[in-house]
N, C-alpha and C. Protein backbone atom coordinates (compact mmCIF):
# COMPACT_ATOMS: atom_id res chain seq x y z
N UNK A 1 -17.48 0.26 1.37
CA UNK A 1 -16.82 1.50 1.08
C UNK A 1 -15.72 1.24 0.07
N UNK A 2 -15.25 2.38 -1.00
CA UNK A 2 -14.65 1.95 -1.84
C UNK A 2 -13.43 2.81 -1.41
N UNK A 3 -11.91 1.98 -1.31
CA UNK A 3 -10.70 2.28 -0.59
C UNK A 3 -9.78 2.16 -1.70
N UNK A 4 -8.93 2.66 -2.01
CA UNK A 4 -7.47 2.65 -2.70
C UNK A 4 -6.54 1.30 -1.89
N UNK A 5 -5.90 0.23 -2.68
CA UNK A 5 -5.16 -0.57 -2.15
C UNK A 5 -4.02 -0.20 -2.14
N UNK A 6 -3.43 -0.69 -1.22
CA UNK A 6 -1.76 -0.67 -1.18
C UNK A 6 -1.85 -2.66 -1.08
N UNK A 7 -1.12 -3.22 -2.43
CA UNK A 7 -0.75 -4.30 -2.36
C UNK A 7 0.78 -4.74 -2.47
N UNK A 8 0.68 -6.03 -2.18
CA UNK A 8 1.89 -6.65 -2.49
C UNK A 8 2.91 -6.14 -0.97
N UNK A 9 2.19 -6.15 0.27
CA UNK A 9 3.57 -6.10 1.15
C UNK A 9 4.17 -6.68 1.52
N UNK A 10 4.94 -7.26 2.55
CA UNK A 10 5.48 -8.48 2.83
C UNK A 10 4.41 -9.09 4.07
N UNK A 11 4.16 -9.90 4.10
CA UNK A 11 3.50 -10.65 5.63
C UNK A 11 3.90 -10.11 6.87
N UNK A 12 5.06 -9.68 7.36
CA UNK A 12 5.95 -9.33 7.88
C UNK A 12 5.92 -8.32 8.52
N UNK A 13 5.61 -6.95 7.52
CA UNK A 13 5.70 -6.33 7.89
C UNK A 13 4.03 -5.98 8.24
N UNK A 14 2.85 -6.36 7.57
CA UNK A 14 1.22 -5.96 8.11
C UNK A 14 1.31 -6.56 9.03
N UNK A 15 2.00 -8.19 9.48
CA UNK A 15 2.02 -8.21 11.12
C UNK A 15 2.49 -7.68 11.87
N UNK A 16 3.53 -6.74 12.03
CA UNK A 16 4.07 -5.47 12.62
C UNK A 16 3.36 -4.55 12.76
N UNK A 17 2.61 -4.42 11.63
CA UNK A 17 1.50 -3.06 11.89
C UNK A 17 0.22 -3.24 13.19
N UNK A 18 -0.73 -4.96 12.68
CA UNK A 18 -1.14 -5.46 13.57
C UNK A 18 -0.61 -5.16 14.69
N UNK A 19 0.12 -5.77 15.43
CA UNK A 19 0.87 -6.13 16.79
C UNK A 19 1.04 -4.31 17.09
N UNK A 20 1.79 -3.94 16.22
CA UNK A 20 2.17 -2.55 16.92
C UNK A 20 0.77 -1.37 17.08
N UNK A 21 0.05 -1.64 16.12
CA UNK A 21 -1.19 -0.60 15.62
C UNK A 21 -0.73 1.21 14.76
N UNK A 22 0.38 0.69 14.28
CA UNK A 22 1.01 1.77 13.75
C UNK A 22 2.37 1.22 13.33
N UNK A 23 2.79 1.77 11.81
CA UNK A 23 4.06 1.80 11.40
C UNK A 23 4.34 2.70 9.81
N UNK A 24 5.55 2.43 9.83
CA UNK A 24 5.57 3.20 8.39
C UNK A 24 6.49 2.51 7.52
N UNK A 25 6.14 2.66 6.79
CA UNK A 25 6.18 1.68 4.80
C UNK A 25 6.99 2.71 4.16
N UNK A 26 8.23 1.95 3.84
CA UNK A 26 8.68 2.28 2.50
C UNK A 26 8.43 1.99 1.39
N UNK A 27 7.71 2.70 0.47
CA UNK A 27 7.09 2.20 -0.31
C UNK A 27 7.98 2.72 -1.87
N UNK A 28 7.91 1.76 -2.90
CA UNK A 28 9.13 1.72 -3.93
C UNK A 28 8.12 1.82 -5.40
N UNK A 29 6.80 0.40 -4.97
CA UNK A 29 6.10 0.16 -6.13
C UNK A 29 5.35 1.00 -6.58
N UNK A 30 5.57 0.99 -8.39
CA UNK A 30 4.73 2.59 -8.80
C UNK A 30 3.22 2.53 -8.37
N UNK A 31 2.75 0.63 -8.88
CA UNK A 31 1.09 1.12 -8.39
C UNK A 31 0.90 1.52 -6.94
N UNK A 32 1.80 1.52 -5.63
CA UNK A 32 1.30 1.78 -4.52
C UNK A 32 1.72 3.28 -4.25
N UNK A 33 2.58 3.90 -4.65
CA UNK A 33 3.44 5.56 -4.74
C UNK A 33 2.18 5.80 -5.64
N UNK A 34 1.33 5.94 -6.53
CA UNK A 34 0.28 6.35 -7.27
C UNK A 34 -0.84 6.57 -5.70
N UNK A 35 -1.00 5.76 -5.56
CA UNK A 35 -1.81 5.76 -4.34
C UNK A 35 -1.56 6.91 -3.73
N UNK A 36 -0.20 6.84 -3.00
CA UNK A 36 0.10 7.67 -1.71
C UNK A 36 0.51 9.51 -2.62
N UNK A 37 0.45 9.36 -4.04
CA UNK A 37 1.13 10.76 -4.52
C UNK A 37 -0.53 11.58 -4.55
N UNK A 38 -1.75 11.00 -4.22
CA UNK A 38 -3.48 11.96 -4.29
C UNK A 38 -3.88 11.65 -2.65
N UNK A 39 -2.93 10.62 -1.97
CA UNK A 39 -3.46 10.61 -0.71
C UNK A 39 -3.37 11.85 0.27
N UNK A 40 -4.06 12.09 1.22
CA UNK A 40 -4.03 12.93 1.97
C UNK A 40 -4.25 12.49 3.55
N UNK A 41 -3.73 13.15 4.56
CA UNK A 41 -3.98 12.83 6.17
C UNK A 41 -5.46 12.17 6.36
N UNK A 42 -5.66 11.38 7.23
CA UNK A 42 -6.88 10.87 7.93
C UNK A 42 -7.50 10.37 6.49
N UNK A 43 -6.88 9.35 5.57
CA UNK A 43 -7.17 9.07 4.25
C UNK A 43 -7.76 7.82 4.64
N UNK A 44 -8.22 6.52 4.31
CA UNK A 44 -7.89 5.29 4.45
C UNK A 44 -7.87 4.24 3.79
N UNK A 45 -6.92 3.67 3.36
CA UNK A 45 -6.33 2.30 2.33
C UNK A 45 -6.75 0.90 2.86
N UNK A 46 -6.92 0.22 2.05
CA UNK A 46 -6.68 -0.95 2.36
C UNK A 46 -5.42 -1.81 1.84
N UNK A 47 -5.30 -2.46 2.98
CA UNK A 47 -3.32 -3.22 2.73
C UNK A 47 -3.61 -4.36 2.74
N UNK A 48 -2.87 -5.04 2.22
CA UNK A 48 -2.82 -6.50 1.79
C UNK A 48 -1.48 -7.30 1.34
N UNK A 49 -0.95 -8.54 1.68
CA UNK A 49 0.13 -8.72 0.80
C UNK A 49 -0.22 -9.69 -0.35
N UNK A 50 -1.23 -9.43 -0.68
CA UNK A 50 -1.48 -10.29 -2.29
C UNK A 50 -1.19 -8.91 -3.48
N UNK A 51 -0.75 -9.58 -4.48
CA UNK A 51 0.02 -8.85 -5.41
C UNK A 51 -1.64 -8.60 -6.62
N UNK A 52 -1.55 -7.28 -7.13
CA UNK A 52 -2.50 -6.53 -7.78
C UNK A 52 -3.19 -7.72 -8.76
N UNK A 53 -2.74 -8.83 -9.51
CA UNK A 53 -3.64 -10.06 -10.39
C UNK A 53 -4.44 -10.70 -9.01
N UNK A 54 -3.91 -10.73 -7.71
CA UNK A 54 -4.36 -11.49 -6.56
C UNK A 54 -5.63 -10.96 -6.33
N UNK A 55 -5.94 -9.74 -6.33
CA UNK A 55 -6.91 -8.89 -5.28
C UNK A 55 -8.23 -9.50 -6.23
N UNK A 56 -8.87 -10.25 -5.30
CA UNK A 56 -10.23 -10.18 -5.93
C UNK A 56 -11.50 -10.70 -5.11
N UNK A 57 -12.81 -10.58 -5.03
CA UNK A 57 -13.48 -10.59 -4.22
C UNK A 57 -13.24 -11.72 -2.96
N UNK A 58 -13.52 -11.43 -1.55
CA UNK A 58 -12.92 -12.35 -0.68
C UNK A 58 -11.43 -12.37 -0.17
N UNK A 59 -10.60 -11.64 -0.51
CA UNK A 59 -9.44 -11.41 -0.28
C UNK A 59 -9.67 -10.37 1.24
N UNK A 60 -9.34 -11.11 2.57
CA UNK A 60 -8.98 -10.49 3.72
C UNK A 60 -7.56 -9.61 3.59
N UNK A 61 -8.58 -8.50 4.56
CA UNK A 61 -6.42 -7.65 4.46
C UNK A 61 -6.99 -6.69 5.89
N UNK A 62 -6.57 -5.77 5.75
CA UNK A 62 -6.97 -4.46 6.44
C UNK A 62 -7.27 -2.92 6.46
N UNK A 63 -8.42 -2.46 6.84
CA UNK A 63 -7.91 -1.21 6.65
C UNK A 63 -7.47 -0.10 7.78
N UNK A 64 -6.38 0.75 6.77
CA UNK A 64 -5.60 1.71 7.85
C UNK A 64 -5.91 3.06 7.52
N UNK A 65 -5.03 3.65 8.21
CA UNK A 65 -5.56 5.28 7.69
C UNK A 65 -4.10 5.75 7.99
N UNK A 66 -4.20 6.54 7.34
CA UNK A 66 -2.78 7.59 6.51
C UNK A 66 -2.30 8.64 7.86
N UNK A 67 -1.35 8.53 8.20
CA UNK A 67 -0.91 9.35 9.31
C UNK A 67 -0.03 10.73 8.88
N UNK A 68 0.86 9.78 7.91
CA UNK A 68 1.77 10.92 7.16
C UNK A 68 1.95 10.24 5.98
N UNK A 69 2.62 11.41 4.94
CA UNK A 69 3.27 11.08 3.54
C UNK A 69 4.25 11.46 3.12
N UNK A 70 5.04 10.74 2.82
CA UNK A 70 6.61 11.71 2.74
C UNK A 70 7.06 10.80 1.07
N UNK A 71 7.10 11.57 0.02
CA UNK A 71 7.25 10.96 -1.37
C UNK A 71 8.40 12.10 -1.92
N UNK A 72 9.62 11.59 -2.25
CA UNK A 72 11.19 11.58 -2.51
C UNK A 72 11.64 11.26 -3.81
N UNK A 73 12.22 11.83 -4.07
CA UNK A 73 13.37 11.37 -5.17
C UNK A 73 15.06 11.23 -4.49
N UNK A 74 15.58 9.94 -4.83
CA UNK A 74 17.01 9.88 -4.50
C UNK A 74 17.46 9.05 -5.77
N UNK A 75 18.76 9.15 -5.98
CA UNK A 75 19.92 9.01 -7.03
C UNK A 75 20.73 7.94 -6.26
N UNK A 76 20.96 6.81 -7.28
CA UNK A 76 22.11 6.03 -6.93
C UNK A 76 22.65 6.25 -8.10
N UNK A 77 24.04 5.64 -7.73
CA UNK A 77 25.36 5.66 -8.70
C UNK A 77 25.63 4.17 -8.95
N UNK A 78 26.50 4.33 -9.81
CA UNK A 78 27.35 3.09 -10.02
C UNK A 78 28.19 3.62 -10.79
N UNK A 79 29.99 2.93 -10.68
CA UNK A 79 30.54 3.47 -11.59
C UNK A 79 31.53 2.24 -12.03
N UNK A 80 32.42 2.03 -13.34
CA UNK A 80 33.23 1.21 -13.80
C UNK A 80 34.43 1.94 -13.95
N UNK A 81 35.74 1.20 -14.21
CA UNK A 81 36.78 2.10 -15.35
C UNK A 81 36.08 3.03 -15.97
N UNK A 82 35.09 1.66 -16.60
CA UNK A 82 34.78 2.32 -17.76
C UNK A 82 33.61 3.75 -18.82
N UNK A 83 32.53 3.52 -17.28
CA UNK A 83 31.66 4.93 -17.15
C UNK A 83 31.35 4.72 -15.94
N UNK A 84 30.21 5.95 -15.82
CA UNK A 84 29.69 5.91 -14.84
C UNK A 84 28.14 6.26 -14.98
N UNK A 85 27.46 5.61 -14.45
CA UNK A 85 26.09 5.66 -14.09
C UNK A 85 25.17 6.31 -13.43
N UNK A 86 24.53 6.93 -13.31
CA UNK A 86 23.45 7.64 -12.10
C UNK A 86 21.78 7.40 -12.76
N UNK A 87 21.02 7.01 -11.85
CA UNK A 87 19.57 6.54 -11.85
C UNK A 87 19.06 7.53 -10.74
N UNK A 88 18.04 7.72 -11.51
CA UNK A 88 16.75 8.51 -10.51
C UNK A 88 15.92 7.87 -9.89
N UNK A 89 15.31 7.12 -8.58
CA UNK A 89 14.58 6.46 -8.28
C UNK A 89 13.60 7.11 -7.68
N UNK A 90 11.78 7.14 -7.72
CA UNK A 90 10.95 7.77 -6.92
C UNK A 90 10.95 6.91 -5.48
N UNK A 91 10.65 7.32 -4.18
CA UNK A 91 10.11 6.20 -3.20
C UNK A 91 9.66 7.14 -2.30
N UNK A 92 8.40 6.25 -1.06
CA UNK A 92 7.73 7.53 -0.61
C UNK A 92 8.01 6.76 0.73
N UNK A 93 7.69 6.95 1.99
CA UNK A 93 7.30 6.60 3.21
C UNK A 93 6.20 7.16 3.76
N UNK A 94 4.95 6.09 4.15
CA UNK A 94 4.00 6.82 4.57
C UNK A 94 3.86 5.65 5.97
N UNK A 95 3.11 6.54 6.71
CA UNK A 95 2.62 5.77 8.26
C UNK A 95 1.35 5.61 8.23
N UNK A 96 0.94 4.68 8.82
CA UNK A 96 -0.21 4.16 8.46
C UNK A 96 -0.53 3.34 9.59
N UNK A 97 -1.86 4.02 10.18
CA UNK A 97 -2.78 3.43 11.62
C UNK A 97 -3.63 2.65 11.33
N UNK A 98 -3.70 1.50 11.56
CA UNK A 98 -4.23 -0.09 12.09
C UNK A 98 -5.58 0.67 12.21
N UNK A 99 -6.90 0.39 11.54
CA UNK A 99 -8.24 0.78 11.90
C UNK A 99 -8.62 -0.56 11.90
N UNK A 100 -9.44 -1.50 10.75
CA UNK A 100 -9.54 -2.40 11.20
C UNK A 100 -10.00 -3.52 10.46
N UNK A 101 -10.01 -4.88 10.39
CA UNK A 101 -10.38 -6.06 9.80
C UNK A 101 -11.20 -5.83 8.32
N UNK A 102 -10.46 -6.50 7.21
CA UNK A 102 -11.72 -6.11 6.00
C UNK A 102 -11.44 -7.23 4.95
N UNK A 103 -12.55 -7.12 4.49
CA UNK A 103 -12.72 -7.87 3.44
C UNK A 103 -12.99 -7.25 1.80
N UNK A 104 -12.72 -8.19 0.70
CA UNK A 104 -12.55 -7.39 -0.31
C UNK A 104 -14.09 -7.87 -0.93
N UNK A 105 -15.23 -6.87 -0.76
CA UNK A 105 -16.77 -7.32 -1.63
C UNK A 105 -16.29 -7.48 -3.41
N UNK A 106 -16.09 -6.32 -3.66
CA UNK A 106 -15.46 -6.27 -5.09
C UNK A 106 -14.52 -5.80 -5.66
N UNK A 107 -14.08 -5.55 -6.73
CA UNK A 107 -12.84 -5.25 -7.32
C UNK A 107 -13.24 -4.28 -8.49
N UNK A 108 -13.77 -3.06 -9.13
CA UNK A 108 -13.80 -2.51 -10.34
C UNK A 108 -12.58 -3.04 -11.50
N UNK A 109 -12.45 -2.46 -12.34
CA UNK A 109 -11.65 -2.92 -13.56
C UNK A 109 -10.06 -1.54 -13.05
N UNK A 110 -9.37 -2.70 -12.85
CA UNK A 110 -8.01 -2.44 -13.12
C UNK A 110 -7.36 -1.55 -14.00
N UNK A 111 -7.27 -0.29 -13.90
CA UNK A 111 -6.70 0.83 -14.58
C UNK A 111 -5.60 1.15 -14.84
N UNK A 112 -4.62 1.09 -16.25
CA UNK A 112 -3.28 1.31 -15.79
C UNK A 112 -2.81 2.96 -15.28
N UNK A 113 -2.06 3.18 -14.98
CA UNK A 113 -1.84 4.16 -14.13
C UNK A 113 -2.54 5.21 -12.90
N UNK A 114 -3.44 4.10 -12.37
CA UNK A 114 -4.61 4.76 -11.79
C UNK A 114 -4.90 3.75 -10.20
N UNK A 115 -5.12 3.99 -9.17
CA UNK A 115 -4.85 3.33 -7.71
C UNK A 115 -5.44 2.27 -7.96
N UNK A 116 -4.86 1.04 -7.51
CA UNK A 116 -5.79 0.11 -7.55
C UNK A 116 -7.28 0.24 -6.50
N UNK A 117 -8.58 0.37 -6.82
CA UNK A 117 -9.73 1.01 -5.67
C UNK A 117 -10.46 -0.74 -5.49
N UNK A 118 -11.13 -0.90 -4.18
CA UNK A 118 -11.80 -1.89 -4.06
C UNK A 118 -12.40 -1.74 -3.17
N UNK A 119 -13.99 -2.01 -3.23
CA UNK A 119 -14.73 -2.04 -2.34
C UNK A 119 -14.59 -3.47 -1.17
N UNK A 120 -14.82 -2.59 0.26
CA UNK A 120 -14.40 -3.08 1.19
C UNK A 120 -15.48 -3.23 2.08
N UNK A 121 -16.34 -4.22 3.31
CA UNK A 121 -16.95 -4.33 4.28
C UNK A 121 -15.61 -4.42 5.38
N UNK A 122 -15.98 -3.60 6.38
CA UNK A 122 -15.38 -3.90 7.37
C UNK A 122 -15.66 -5.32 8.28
N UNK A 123 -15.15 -5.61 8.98
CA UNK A 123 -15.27 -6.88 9.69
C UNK A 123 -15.09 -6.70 11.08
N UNK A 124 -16.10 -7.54 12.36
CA UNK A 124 -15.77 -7.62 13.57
C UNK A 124 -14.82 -8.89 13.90
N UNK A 125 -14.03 -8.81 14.76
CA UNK A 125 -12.96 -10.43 14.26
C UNK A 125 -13.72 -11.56 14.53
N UNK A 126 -14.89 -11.08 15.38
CA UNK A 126 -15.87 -12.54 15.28
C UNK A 126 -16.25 -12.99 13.78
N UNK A 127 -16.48 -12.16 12.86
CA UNK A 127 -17.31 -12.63 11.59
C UNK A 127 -15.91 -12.60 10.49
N UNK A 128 -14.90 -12.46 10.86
CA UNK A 128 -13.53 -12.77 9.80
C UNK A 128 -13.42 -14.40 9.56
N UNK A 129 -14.01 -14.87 8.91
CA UNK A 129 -13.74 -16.07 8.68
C UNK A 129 -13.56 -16.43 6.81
């Protein structure tokens, strides 16, 4: 099946997801906010923490499915004597349910501004090797 990635997370936190079978991601990076800005409820991604040059056939990760989407704009400041600063930053939070074990069959060609997609076999944890 061919899935939209969310890459590059921390280890950390997909073992949290594991263990818990549910959590939610702040998510900052434009290629993964591309993802979540066409996603919709009962969607499903595949997550990984290998970074977008990483993903390529054979790459274990998981797939989840989209619970919620919540995509924001907030403003930080900074200021000196001498001016002052304000930045627009996009960032989204989405939750995302633990479905299950996968592997990456293939990879299509890398699009800039466009989800990273990769075809996925699911896996029983007997045959994850």
């Amino acid at each position: 099946m061919r899935l939209p990635a969310i890459t590059g997370l921390s280890r950390d936190s997909i073992e949290d997801l594991v263990r818990r079978r549910i959590r939610t991601f702040e998510i900052r990076s434009a290629h993964n906010l591309i993802v979540f800005s066409q996603a919709k409820l009962e969607d499903r991604v595949f997550v990984t923490d290998a970074v977008p040059p990483d993903v390529v056939p054979g790459l274990n990760g998981y797939i989840a499915t989209v619970r919620g989407v919540d995509i924001h704009m907030y403003r930080t400041q900074m200021s000196t004597p001498l001016n002052f600063e304000e930045r627009e930053m996009m960032a989204g939070r989405v939750q995302l349910v633990l479905h299950a074990y996968a592997k990456v069959r293939s990879v299509p060609k890398i699009e800039p501004y466009q989800p990273i997609l990769v075809d996925v076999i699911e896996l029983q944890h007997c045959e994850a090797r």
